[in-house]
N, C-alpha and C. Protein backbone atom coordinates (compact mmCIF):
# COMPACT_ATOMS: atom_id res chain seq x y z
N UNK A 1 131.32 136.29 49.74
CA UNK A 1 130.98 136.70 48.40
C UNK A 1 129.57 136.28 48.07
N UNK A 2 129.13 136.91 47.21
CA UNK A 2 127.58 136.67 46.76
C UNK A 2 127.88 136.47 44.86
N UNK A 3 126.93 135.33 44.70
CA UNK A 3 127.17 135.01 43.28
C UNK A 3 125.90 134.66 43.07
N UNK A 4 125.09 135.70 41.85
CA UNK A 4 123.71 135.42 41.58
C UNK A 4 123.66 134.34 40.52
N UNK A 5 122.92 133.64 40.18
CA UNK A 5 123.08 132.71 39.12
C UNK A 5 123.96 131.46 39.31
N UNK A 6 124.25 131.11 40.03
CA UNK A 6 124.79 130.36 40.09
C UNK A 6 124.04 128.57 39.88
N UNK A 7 124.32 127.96 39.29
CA UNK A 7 123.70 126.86 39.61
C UNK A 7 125.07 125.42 39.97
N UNK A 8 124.67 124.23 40.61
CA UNK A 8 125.16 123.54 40.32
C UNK A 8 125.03 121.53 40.45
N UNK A 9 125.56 120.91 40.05
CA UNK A 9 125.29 119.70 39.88
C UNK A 9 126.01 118.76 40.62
N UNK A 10 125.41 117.51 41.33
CA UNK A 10 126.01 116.76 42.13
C UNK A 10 125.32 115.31 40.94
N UNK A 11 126.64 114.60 41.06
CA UNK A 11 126.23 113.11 40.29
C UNK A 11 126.64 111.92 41.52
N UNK A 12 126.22 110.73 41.01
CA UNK A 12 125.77 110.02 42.14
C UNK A 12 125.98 108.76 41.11
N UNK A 13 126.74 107.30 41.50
CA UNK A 13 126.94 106.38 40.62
C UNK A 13 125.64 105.59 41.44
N UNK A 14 124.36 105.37 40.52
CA UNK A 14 123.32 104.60 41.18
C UNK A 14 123.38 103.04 41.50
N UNK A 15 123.81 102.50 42.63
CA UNK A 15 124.21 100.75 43.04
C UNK A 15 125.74 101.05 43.01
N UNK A 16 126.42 102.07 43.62
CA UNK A 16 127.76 101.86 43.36
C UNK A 16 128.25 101.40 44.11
N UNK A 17 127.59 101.09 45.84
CA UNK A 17 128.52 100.27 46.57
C UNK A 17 128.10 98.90 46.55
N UNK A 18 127.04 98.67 45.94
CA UNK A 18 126.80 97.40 45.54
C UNK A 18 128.18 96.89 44.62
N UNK A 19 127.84 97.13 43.27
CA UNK A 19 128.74 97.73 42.53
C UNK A 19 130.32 97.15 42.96
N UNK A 20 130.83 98.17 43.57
CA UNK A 20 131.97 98.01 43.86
C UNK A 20 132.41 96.57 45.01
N UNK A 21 131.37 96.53 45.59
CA UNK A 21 131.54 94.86 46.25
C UNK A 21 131.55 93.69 45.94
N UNK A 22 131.40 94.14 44.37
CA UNK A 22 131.61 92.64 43.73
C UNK A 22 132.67 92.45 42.41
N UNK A 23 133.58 94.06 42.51
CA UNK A 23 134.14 93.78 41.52
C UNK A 23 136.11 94.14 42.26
N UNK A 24 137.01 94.20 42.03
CA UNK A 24 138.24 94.40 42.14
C UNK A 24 138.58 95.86 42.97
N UNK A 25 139.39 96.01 43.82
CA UNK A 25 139.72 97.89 44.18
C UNK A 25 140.17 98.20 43.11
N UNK A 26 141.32 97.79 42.16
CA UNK A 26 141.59 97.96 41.12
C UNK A 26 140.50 98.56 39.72
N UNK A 27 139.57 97.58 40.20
CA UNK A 27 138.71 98.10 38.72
C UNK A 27 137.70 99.54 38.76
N UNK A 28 137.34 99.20 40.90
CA UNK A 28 136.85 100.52 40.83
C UNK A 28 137.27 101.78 40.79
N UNK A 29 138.58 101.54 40.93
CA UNK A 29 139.64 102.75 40.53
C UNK A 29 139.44 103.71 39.13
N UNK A 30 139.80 101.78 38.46
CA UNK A 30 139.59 102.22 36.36
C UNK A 30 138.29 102.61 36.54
N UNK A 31 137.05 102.25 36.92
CA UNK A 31 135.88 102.91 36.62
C UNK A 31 135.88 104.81 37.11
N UNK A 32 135.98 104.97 38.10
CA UNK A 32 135.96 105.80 38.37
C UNK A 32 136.94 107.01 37.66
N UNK A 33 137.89 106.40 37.60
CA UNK A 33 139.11 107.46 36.82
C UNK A 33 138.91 107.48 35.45
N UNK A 34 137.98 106.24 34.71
CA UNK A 34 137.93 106.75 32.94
C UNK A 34 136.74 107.66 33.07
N UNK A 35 135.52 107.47 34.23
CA UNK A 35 134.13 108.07 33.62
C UNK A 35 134.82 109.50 34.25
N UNK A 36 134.93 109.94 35.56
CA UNK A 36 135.92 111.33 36.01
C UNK A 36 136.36 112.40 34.47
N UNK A 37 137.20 111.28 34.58
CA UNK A 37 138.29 112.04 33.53
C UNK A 37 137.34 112.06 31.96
N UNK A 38 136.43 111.81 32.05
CA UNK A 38 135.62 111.92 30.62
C UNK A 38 134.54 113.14 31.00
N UNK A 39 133.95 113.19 32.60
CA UNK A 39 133.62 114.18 33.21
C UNK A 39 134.51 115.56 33.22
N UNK A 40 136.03 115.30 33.08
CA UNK A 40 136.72 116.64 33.48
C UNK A 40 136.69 117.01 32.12
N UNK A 41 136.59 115.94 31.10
CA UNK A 41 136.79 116.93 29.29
C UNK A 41 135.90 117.58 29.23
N UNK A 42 135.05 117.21 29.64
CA UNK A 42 133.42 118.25 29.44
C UNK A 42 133.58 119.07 30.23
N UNK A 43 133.71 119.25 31.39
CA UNK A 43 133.92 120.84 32.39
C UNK A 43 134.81 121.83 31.44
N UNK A 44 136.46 121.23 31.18
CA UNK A 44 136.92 122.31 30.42
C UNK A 44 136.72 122.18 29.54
N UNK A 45 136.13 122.01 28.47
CA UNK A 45 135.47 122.14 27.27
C UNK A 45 134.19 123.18 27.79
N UNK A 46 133.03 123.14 28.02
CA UNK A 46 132.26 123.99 28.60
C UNK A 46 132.66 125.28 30.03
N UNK A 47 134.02 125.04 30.43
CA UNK A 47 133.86 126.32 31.36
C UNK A 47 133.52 126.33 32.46
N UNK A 48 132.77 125.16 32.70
CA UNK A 48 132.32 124.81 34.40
C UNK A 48 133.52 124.86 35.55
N UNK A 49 133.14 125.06 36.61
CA UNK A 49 133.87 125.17 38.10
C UNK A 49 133.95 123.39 38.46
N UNK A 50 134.85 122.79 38.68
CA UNK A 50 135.07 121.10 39.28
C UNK A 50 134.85 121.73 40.63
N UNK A 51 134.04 121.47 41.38
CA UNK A 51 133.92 121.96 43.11
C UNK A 51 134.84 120.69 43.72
N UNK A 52 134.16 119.29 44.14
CA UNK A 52 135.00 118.33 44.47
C UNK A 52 134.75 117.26 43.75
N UNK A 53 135.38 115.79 44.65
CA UNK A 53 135.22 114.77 43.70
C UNK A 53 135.09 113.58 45.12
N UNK A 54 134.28 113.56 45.56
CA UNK A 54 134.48 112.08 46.82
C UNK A 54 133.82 110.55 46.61
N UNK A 55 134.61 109.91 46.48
CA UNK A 55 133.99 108.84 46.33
C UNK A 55 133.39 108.78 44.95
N UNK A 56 132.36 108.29 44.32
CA UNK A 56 131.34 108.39 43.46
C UNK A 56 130.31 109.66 43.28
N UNK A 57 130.95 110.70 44.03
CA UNK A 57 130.45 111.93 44.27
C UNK A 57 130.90 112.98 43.31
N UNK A 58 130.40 113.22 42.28
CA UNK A 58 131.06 114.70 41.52
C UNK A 58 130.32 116.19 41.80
N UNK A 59 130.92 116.76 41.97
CA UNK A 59 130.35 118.15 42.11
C UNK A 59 130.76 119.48 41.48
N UNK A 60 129.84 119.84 40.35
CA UNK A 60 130.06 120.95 39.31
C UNK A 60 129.38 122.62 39.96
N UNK A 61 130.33 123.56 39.28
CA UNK A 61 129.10 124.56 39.20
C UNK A 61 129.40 125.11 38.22
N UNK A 62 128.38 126.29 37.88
CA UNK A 62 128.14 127.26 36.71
C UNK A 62 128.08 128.69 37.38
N UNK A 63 128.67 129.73 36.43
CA UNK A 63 128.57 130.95 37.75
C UNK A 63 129.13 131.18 38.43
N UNK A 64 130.09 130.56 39.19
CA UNK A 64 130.89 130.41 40.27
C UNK A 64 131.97 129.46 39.73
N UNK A 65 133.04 130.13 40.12
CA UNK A 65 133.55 131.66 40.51
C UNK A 65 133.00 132.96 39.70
N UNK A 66 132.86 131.92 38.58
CA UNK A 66 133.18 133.55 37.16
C UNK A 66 131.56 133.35 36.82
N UNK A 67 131.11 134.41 36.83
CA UNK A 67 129.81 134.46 35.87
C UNK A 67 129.52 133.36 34.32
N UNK A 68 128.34 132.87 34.35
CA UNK A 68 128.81 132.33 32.95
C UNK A 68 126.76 132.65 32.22
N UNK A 69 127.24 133.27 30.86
CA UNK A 69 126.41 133.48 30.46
C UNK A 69 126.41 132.62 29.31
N UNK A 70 126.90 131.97 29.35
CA UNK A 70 126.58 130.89 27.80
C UNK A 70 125.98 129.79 27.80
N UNK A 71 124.87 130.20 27.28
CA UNK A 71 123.95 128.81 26.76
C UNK A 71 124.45 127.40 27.18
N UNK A 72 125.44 127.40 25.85
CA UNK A 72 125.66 125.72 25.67
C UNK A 72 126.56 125.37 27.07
N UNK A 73 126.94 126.37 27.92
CA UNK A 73 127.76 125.66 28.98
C UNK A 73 126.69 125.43 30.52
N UNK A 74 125.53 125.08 30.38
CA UNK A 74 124.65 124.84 31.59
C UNK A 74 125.50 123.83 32.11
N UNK A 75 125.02 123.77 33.02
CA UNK A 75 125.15 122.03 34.12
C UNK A 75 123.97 120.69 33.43
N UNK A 76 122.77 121.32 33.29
CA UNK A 76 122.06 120.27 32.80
C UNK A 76 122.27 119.68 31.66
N UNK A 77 123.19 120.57 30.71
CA UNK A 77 123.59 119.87 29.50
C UNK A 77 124.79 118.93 30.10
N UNK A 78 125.60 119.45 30.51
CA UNK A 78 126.68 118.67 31.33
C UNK A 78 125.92 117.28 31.50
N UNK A 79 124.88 117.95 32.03
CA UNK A 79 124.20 116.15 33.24
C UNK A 79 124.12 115.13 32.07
N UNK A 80 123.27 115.44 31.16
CA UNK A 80 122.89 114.78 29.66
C UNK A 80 124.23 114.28 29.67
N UNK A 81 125.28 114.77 28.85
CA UNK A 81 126.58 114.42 28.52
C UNK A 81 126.99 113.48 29.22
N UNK A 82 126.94 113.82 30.50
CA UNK A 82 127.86 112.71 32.02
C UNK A 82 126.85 111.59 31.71
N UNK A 83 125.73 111.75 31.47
CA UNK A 83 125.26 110.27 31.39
C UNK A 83 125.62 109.44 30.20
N UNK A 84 125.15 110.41 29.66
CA UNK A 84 125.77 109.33 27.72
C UNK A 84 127.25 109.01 27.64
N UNK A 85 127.78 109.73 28.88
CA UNK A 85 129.48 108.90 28.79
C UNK A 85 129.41 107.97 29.81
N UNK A 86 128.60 107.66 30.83
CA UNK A 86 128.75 106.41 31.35
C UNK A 86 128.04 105.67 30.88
N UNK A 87 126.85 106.08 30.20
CA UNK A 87 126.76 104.76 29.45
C UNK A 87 127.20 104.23 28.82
C-alpha cells in the first residue's frame, strides 16, 4: 500500500537505562504504564495510529492507516503533549 502524508513519531525516555538501574522493576513498570497510558489518552482523543510500544520506545503515526486531515490531530502536537505529561 502507498500512503501519502503520512507522518510519524518515535519517543525515547532520555537516561532511561540509567534511570531504571537505580530504581525497582516494579517502579519501572509504574513509570512506564502511567506515562503510556497518558500517551494512549492522547492518541484516541486525537485519532492517531499506536504503531508499537518496546521498551521506552513509543511509536505513533498520522495518515496511516486512515488519512487524517485535521489540524489539531498532528504528531508534533502529540510530541508537545507527551512531554508536558511526563513532566
Amino acid at each position: 500500500e502507498h500512503h501519502s502524508g503520512v507522518t510519524v513519531m518515535f519517543t525515547d525516555i532520555k537516561g532511561f537505562t540509567a534511570l531504571s538501574s537505580k530504581i525497582s522493576p516494579q517502579e519501572v513498570v509504574d513509570l512506564l504504564n502511567s506515562m503510556y497510558s497518558a500517551f494512549d489518552e492522547i492518541i484516541v482523543n486525537w485519532q492517531l495510529y499506536k504503531v508499537e510500544v518496546i521498551g521506552d520506545a513509543y511509536f505513533v503515526s498520522a495518515g496511516c492507516p486512515q488519512p487524517e486531515n485535521v489540524e489539531d490531530r498532528r504528531p508534533d502536537r502529540l510530541a508537545m503533549r507527551a512531554v508536558e505529561v511526563a513532566l
